[in-house]
C-alpha atoms as a PDB file:
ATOM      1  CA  UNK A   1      -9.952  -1.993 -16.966  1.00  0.00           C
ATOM      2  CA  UNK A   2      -7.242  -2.372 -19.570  1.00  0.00           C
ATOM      3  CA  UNK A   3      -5.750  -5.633 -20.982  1.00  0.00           C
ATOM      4  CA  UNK A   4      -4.716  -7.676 -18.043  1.00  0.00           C
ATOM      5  CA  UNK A   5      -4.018  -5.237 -15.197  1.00  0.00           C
ATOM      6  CA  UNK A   6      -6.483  -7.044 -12.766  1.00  0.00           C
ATOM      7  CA  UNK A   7      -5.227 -10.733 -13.274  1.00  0.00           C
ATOM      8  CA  UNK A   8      -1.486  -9.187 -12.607  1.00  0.00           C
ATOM      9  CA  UNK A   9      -2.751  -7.473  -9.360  1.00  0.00           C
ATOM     10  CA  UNK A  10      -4.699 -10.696  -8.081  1.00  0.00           C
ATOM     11  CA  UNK A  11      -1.473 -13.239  -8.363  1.00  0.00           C
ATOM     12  CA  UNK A  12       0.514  -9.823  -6.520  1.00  0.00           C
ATOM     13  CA  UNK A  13      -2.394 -10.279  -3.694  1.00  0.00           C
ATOM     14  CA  UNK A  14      -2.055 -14.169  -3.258  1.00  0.00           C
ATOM     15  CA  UNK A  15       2.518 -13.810  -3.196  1.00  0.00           C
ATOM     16  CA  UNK A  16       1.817 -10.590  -0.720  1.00  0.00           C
ATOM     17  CA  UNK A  17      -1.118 -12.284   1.260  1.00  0.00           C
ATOM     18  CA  UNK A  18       1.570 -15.501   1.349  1.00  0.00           C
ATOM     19  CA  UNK A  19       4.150 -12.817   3.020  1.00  0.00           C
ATOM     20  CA  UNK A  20       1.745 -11.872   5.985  1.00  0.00           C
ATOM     21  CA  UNK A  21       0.715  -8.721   4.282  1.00  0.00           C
ATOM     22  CA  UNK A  22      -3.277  -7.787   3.931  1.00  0.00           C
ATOM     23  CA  UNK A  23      -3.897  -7.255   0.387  1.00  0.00           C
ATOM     24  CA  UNK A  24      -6.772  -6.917  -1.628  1.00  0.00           C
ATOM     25  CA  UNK A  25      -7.456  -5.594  -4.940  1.00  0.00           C
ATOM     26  CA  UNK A  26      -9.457  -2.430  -4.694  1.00  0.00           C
ATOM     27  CA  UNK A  27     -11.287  -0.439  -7.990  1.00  0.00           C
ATOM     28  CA  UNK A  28     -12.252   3.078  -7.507  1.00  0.00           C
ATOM     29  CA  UNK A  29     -14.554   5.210  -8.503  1.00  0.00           C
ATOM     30  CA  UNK A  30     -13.321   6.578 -11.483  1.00  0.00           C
ATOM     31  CA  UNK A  31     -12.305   2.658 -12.243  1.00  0.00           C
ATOM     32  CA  UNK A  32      -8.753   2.937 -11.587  1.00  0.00           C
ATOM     33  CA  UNK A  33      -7.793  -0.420 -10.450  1.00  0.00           C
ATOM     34  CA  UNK A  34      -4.965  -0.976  -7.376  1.00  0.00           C
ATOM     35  CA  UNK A  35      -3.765  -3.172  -4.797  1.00  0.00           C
ATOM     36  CA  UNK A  36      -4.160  -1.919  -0.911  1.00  0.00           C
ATOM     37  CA  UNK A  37      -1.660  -3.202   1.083  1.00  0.00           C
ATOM     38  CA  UNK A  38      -0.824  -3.044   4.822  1.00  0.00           C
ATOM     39  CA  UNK A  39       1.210  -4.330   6.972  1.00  0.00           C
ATOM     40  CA  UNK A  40      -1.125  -5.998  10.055  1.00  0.00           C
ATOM     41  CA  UNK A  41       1.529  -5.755  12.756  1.00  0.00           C
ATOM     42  CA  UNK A  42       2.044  -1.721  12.127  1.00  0.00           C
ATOM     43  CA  UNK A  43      -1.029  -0.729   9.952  1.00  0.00           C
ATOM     44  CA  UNK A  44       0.390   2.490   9.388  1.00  0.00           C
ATOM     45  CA  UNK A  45       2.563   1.088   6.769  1.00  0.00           C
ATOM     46  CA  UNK A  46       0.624   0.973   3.815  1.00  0.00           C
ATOM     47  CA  UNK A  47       1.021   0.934  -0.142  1.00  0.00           C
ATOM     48  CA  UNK A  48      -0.899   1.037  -3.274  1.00  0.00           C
ATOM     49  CA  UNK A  49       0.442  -0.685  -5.935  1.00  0.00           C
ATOM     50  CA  UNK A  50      -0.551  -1.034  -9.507  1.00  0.00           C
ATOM     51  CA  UNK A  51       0.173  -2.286 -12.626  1.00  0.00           C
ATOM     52  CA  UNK A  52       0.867  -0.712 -15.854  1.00  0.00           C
ATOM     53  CA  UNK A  53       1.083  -1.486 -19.600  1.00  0.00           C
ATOM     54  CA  UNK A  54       3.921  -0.400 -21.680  1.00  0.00           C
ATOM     55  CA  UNK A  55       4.111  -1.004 -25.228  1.00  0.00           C
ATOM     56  CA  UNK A  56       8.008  -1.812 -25.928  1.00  0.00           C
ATOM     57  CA  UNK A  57       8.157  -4.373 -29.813  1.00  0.00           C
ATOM     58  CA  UNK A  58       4.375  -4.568 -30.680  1.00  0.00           C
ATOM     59  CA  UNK A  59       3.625  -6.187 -27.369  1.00  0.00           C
ATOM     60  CA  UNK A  60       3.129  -4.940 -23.713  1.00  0.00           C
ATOM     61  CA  UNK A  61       4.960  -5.430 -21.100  1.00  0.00           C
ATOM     62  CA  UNK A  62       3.567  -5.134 -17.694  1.00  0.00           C
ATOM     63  CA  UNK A  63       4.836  -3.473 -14.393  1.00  0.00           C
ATOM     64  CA  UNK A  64       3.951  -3.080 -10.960  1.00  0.00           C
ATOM     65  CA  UNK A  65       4.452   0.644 -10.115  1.00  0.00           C
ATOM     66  CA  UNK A  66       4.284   2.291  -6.561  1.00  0.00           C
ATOM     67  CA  UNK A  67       1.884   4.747  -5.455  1.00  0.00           C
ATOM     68  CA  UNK A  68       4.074   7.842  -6.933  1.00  0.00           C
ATOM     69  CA  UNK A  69       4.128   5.823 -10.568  1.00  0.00           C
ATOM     70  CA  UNK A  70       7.588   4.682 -10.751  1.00  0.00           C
ATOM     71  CA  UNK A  71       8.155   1.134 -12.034  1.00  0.00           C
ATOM     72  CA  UNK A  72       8.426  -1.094  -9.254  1.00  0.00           C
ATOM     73  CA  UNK A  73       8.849  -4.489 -10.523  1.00  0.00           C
ATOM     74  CA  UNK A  74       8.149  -6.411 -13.837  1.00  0.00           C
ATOM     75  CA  UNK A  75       4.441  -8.070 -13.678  1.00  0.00           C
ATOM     76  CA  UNK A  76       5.528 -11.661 -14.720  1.00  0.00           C
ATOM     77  CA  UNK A  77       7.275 -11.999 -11.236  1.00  0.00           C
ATOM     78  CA  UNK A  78       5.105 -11.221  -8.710  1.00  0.00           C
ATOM     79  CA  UNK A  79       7.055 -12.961  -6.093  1.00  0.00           C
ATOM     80  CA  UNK A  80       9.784 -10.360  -6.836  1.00  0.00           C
ATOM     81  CA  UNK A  81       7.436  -7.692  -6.520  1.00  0.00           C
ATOM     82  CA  UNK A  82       5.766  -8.919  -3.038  1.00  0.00           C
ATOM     83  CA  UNK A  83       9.106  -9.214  -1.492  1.00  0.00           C
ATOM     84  CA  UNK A  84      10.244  -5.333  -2.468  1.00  0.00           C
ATOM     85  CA  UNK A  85       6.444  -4.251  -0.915  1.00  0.00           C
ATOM     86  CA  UNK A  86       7.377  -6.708   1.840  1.00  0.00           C
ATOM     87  CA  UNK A  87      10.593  -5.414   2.792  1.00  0.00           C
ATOM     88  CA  UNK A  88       9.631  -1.573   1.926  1.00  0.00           C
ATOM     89  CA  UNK A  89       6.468  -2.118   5.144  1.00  0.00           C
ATOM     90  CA  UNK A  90       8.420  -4.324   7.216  1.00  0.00           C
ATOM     91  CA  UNK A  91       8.542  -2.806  10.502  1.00  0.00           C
ATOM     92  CA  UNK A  92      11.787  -2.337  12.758  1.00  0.00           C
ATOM     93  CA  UNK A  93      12.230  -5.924  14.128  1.00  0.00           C
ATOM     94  CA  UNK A  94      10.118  -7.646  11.634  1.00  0.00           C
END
């Protein structure tokens, strides 16, 4: 694991878990760390998320990215992040 990916992804679980989502951080195999997330009232709306150094000014900045890698969110809102994952596997009527 690299820098402070997992403590990012654990504070995205507790604001997603807060939402009604099931979330959990999951590490594969190969180590690659991610957060599974599914919607409980339509479990076939699901997401991996995961979070991803970049190095902008001699420091990192951290961001959520969705499954297909493209930025989602910035890391040091996590709220902000858990309602676009929210809204993205809200099903019709939720």
């Amino acid at each position: 694991m690299q820098g402070d990916d997992f403590g990012h992804l654990e504070r995205l679980v507790s604001e997603l878990d807060a939402r009604g989502l099931h979330a959990r951080v999951v590490r594969s195999r190969t180590g690659r760390v991610f957060v599974r997330v599914i919607n409980p009232n339509a479990t076939s709306l699901a997401e991996n998320v995961t979070c991803r150094a970049q190095t902008t000014a001699s420091r990192p900045d951290w961001y959520y990215c969705w499954s297909w890698g493209e930025r989602m969110h910035t890391a040091d809102d996590p709220a902000g992040a858990a309602t676009k994952v929210a809204r993205v596997l809200a099903a019709v009527g939720e």
